[in-house]
N, C-alpha and C. Protein backbone atom coordinates (compact mmCIF):
# COMPACT_ATOMS: atom_id res chain seq x y z
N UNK A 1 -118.06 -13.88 51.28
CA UNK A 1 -118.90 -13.60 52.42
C UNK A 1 -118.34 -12.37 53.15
N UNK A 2 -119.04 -11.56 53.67
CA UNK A 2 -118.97 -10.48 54.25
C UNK A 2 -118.45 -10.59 55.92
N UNK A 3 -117.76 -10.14 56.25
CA UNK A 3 -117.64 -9.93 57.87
C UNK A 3 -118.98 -9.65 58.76
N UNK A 4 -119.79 -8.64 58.16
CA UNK A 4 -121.00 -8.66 58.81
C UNK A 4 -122.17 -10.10 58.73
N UNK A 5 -121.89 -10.67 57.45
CA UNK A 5 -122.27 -12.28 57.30
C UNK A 5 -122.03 -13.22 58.24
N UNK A 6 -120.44 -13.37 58.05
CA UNK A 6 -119.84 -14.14 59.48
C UNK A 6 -120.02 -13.69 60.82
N UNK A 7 -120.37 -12.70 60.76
CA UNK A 7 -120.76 -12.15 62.46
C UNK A 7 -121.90 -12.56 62.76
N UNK A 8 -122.77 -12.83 61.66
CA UNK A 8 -124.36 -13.11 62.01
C UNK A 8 -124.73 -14.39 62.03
N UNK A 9 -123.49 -15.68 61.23
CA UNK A 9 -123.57 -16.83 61.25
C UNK A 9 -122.69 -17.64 62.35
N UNK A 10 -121.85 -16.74 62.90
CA UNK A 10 -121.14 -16.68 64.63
C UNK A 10 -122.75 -16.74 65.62
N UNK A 11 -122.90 -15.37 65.46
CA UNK A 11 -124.47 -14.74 66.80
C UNK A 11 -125.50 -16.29 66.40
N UNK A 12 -125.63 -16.52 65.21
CA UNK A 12 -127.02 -17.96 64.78
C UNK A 12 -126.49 -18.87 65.49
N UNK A 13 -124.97 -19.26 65.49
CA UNK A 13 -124.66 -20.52 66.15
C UNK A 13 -124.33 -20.42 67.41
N UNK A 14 -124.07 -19.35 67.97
CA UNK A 14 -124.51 -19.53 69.74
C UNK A 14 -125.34 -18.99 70.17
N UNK A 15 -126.61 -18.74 69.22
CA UNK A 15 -128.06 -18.71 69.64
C UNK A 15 -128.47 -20.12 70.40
N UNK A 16 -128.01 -21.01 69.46
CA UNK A 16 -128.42 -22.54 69.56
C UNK A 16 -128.18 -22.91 71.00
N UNK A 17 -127.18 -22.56 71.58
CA UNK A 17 -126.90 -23.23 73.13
C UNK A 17 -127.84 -22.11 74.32
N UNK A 18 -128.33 -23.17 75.25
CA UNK A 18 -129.55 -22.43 75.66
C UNK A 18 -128.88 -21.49 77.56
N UNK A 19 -127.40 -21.98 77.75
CA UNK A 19 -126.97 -20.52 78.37
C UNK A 19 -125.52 -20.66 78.41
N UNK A 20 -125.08 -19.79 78.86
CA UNK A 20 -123.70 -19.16 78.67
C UNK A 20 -122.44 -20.10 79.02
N UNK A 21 -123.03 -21.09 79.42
CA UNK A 21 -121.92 -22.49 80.07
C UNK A 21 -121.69 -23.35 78.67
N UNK A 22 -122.74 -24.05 78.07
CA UNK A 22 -122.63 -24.16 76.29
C UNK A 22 -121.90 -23.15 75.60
N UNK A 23 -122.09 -21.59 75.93
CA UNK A 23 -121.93 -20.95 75.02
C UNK A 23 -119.94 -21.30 75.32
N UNK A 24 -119.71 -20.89 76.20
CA UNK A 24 -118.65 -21.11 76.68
C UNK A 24 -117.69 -22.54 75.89
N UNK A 25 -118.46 -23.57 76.15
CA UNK A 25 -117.63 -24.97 75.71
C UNK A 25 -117.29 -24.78 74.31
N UNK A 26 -118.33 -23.63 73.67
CA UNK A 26 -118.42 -23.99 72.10
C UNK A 26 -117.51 -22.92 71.68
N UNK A 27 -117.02 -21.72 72.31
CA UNK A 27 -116.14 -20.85 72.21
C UNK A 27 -114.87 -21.74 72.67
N UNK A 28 -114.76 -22.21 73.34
CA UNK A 28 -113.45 -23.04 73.48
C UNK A 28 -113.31 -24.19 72.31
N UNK A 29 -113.99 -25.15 72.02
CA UNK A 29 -113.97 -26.11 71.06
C UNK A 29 -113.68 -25.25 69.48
N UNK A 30 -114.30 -23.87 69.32
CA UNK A 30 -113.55 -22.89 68.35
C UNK A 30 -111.78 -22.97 68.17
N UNK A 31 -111.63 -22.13 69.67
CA UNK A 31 -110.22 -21.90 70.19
C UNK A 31 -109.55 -23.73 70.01
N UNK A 32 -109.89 -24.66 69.89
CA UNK A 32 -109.16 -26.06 70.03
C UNK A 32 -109.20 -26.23 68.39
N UNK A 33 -109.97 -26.01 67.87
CA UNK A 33 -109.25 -25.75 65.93
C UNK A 33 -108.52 -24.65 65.54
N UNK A 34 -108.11 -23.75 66.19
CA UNK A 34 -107.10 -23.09 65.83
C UNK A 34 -106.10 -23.67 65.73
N UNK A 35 -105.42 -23.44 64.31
CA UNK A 35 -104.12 -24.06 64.05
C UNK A 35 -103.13 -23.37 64.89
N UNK A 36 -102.21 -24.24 65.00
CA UNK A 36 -100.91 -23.35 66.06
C UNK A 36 -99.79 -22.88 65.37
N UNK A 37 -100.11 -21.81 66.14
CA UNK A 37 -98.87 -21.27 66.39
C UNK A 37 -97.79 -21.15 66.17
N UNK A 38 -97.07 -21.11 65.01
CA UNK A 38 -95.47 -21.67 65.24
C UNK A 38 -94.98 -21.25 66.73
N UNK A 39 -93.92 -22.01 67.49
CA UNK A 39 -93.41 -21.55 68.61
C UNK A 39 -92.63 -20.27 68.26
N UNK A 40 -91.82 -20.04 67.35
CA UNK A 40 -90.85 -18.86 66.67
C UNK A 40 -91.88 -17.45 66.56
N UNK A 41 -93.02 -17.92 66.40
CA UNK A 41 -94.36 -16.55 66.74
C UNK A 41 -94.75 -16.22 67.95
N UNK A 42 -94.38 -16.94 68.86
CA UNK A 42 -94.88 -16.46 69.88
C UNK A 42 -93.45 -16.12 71.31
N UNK A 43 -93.18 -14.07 70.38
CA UNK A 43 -92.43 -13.47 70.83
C UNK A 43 -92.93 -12.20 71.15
N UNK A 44 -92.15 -12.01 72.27
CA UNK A 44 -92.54 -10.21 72.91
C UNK A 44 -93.26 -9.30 71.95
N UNK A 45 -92.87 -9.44 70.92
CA UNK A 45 -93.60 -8.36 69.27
C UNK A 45 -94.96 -8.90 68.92
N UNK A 46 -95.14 -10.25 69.43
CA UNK A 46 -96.71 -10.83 68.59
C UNK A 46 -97.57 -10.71 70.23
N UNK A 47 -96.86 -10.45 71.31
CA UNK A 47 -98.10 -11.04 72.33
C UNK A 47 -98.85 -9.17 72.85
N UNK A 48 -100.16 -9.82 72.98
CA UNK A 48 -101.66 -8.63 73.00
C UNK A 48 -101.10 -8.25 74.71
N UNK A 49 -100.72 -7.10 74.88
CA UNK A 49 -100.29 -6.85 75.73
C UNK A 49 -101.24 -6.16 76.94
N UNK A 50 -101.49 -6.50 77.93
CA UNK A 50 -103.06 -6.06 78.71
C UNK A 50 -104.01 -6.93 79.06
N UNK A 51 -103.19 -8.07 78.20
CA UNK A 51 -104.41 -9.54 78.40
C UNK A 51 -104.05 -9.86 79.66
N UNK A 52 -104.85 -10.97 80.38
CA UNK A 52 -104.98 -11.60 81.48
C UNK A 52 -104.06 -12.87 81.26
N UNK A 53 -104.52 -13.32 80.15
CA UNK A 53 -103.57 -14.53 79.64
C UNK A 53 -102.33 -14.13 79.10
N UNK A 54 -101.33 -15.37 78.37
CA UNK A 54 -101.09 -14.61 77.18
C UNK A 54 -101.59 -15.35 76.25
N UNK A 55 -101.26 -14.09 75.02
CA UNK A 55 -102.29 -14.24 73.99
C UNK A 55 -101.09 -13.79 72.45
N UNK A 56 -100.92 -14.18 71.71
CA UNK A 56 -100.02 -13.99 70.82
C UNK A 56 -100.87 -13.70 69.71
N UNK A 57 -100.46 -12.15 68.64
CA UNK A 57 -101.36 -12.48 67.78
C UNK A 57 -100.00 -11.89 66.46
N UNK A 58 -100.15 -12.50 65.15
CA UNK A 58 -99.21 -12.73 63.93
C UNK A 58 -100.23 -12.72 63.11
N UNK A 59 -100.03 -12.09 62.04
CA UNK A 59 -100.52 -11.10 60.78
C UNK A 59 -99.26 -11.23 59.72
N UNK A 60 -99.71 -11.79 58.03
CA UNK A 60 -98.97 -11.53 57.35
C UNK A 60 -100.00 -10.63 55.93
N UNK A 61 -99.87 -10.28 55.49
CA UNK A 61 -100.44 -9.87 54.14
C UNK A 61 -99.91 -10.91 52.71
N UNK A 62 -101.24 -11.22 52.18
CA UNK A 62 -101.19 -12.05 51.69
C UNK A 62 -102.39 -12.02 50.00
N UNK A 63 -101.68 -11.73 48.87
CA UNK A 63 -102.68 -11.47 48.05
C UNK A 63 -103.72 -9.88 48.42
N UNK A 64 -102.97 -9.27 48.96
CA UNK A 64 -103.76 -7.95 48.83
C UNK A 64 -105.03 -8.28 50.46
N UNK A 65 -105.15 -9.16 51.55
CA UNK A 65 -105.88 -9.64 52.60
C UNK A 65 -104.79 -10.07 53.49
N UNK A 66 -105.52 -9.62 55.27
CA UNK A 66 -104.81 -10.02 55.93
C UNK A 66 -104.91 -11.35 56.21
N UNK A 67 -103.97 -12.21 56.49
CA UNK A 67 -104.08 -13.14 57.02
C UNK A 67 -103.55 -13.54 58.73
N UNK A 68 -104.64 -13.68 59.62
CA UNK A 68 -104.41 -13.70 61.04
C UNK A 68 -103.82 -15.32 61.25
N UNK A 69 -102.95 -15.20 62.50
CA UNK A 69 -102.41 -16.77 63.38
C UNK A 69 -102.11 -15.93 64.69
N UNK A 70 -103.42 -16.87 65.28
CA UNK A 70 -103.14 -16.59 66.75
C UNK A 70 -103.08 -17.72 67.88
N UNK A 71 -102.80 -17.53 69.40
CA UNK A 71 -102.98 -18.56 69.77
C UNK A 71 -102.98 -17.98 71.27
N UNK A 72 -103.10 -18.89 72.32
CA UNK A 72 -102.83 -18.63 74.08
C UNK A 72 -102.69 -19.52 74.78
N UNK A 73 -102.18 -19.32 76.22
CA UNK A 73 -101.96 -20.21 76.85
C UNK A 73 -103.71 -20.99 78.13
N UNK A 74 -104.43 -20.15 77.31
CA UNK A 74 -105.58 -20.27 78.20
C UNK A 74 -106.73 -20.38 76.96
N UNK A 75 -107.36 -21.53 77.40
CA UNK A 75 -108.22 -22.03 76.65
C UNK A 75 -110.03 -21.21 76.22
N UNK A 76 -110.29 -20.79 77.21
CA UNK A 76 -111.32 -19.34 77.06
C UNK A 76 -110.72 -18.79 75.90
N UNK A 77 -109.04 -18.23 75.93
CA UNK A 77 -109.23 -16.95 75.56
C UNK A 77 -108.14 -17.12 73.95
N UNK A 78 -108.23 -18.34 73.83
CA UNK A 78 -107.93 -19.16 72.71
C UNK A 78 -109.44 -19.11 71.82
N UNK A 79 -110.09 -19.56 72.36
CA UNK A 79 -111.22 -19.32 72.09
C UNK A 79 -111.98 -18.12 71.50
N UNK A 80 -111.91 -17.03 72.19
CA UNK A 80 -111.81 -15.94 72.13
C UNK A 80 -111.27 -15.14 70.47
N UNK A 81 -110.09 -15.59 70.61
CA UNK A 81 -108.72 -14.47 69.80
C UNK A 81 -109.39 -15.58 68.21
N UNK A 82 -110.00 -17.03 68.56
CA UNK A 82 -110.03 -17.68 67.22
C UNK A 82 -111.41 -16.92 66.59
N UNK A 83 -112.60 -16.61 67.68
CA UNK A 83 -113.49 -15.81 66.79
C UNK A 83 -113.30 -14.61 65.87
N UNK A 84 -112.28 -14.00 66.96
CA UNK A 84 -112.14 -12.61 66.08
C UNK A 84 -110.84 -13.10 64.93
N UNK A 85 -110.04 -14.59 64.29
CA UNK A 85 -109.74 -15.02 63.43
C UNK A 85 -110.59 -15.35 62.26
N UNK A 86 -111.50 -16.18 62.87
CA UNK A 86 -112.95 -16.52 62.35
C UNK A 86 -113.63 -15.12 61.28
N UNK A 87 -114.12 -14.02 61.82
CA UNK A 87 -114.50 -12.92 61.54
C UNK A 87 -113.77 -12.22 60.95
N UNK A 88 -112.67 -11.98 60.88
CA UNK A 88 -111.06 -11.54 60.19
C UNK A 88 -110.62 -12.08 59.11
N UNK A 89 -109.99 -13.06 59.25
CA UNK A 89 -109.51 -13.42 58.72
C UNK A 89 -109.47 -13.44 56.87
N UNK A 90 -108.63 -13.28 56.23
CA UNK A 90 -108.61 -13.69 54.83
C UNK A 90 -109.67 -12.31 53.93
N UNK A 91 -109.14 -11.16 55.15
CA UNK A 91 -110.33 -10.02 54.39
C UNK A 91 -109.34 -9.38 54.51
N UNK A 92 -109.42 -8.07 53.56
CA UNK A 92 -108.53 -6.99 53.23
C UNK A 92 -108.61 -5.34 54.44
N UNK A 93 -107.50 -5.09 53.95
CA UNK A 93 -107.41 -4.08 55.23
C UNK A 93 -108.26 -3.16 55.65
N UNK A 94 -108.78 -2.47 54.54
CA UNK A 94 -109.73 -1.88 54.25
C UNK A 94 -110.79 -2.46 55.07
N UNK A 95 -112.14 -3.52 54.71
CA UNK A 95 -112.93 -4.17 54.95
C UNK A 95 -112.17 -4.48 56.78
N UNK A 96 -111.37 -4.55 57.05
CA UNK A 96 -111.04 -5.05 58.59
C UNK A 96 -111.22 -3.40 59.89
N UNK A 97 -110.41 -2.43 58.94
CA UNK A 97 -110.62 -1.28 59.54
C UNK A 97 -112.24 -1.04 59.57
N UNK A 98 -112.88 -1.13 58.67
CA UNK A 98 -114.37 -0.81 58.54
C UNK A 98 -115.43 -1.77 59.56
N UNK A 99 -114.90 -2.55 60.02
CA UNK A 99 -115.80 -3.63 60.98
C UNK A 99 -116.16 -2.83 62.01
N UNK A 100 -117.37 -3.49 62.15
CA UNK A 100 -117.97 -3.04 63.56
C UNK A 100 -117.86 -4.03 64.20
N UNK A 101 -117.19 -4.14 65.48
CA UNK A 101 -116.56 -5.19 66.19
C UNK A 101 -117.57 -5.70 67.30
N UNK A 102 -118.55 -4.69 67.60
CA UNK A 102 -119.71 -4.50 69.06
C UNK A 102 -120.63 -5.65 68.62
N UNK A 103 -120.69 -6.58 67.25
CA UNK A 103 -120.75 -7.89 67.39
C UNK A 103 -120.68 -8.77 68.95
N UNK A 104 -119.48 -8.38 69.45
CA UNK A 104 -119.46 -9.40 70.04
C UNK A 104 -120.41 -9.13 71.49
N UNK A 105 -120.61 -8.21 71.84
CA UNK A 105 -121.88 -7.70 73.04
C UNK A 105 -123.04 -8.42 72.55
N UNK A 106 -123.41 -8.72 71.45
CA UNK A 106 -124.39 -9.60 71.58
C UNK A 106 -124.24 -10.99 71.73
N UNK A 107 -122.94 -11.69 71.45
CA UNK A 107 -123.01 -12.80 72.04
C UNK A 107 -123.21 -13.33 73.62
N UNK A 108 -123.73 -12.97 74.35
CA UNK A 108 -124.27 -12.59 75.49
C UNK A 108 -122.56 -13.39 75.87
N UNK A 109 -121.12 -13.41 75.76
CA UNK A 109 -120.53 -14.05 76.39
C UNK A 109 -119.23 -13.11 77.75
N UNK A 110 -119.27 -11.25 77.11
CA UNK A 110 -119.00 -10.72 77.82
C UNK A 110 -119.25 -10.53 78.96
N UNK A 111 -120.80 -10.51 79.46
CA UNK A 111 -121.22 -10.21 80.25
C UNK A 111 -120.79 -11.48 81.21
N UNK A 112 -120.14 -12.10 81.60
CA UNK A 112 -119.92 -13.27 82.28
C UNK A 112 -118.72 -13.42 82.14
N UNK A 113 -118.22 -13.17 81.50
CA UNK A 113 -116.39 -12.66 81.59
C UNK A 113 -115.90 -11.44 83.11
N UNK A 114 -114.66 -12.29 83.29
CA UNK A 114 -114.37 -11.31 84.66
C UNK A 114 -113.69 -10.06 83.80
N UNK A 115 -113.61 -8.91 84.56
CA UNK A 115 -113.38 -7.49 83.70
C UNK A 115 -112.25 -7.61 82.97
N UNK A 116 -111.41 -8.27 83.29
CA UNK A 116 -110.03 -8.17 82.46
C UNK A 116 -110.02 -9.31 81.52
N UNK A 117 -110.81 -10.57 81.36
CA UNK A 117 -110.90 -11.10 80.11
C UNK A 117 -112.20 -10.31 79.43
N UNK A 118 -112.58 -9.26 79.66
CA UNK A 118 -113.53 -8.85 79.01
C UNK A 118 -113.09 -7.14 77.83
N UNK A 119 -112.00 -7.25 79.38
CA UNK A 119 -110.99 -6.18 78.51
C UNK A 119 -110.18 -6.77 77.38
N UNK A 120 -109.78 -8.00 77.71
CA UNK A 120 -109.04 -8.15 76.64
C UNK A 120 -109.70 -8.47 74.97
N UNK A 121 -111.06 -8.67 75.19
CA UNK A 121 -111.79 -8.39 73.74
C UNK A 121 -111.04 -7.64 73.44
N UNK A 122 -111.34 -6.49 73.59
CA UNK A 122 -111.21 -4.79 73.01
C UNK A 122 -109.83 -4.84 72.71
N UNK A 123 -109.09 -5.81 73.14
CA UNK A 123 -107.37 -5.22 73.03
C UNK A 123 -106.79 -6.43 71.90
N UNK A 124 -107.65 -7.54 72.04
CA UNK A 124 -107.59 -8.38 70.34
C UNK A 124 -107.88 -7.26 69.36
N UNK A 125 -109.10 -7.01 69.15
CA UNK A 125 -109.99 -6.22 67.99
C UNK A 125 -109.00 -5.13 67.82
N UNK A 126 -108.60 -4.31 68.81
CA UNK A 126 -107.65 -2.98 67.73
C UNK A 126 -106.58 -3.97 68.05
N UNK A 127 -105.49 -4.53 68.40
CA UNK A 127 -104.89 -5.18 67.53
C UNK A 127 -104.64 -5.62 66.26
N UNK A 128 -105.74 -6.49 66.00
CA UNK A 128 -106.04 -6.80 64.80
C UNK A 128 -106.16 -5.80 63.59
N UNK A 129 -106.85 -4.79 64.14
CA UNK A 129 -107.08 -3.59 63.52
C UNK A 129 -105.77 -2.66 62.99
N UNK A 130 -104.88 -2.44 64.43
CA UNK A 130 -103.87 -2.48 63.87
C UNK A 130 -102.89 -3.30 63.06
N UNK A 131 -103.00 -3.98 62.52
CA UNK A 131 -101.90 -4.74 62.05
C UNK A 131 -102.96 -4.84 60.52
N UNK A 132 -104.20 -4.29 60.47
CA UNK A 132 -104.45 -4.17 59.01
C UNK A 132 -104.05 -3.14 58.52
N UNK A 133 -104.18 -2.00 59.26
CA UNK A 133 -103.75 -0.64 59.79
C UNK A 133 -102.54 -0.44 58.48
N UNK A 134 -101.62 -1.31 59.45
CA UNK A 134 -100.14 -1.44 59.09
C UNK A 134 -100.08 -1.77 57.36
N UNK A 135 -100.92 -2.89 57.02
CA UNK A 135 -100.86 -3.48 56.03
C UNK A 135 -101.37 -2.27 54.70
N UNK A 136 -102.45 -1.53 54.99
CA UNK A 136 -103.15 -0.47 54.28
C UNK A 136 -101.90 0.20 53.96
N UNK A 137 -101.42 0.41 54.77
CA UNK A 137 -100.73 2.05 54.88
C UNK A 137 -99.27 1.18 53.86
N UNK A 138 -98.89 -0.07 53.88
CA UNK A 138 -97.75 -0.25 53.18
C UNK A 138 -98.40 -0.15 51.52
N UNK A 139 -100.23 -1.02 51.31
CA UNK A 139 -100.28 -0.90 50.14
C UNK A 139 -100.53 0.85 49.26
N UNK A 140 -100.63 1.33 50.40
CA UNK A 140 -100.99 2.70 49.52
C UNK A 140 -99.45 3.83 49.80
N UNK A 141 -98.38 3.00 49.70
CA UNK A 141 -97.13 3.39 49.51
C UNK A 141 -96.57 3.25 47.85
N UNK A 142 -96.44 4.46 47.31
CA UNK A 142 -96.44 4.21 45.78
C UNK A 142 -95.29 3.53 45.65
């Protein structure tokens, strides 16, 4: 499945809730299946720095795909960091740099975010970005 697939089977399933208070519970109940965290990951080097919360994000490469583990101390934005896991996850660096991330403006859930959890979208996504970034640049090291 494609990232642009999962982005569109993300947008179908919080079509279903009819306003942003649903949309909300169901972005958190996301963030509450995220697996955790090891505690040993969540150090000065893994946490998204600019967030409102904190927000820890860990990247290993795995079979030629990144593989994301994230987590927070705030349940929104747990929520949050698990979509863009959701959408990420288990895809190659390549395919992660190439995403169009403005997905998430249509989940009508920014707009109801106070400015600095709204900033901190943007500061997951190149995160993430970077750390495929990272991963590219080691595989195309001869």
């Amino acid at each position: 499945m494609t990232i642009s697939e999962k982005q569109q089977i993300l947008l179908d399933e919080l079509a279903l809730f009819q306003d942003w208070t649903e949309r909300y519970e169901y972005v958190i109940s996301i963030g509450k299946r995220l697996p955790p965290l090891a505690e040993s990951a969540k150090t000065p080097a893994h946490l998204i720095k600019g967030c409102q919360s904190q927000v820890w994000l860990d990247a290993i490469s795995e079979d030629g795909k990144v593989r994301f583990f994230a987590d927070s101390d705030s349940l929104i934005t747990k929520g949050m960091i698990a979509l863009f896991v959701r959408i990420l996850d288990n895809e190659t660096p390549d395919a992660i740099l190439q995403a169009d991330m403005s997905f998430i403006e249509r989940t009508g859930l920014k707009e109801h975010l106070a400015p600095t959890r709204a900033n901190a979208l943007t500061l997951m996504t190149t995160q993430m970005k970077q750390r495929a970034l990272a991963f590219a640049s080691v595989n195309l090291t001869p």
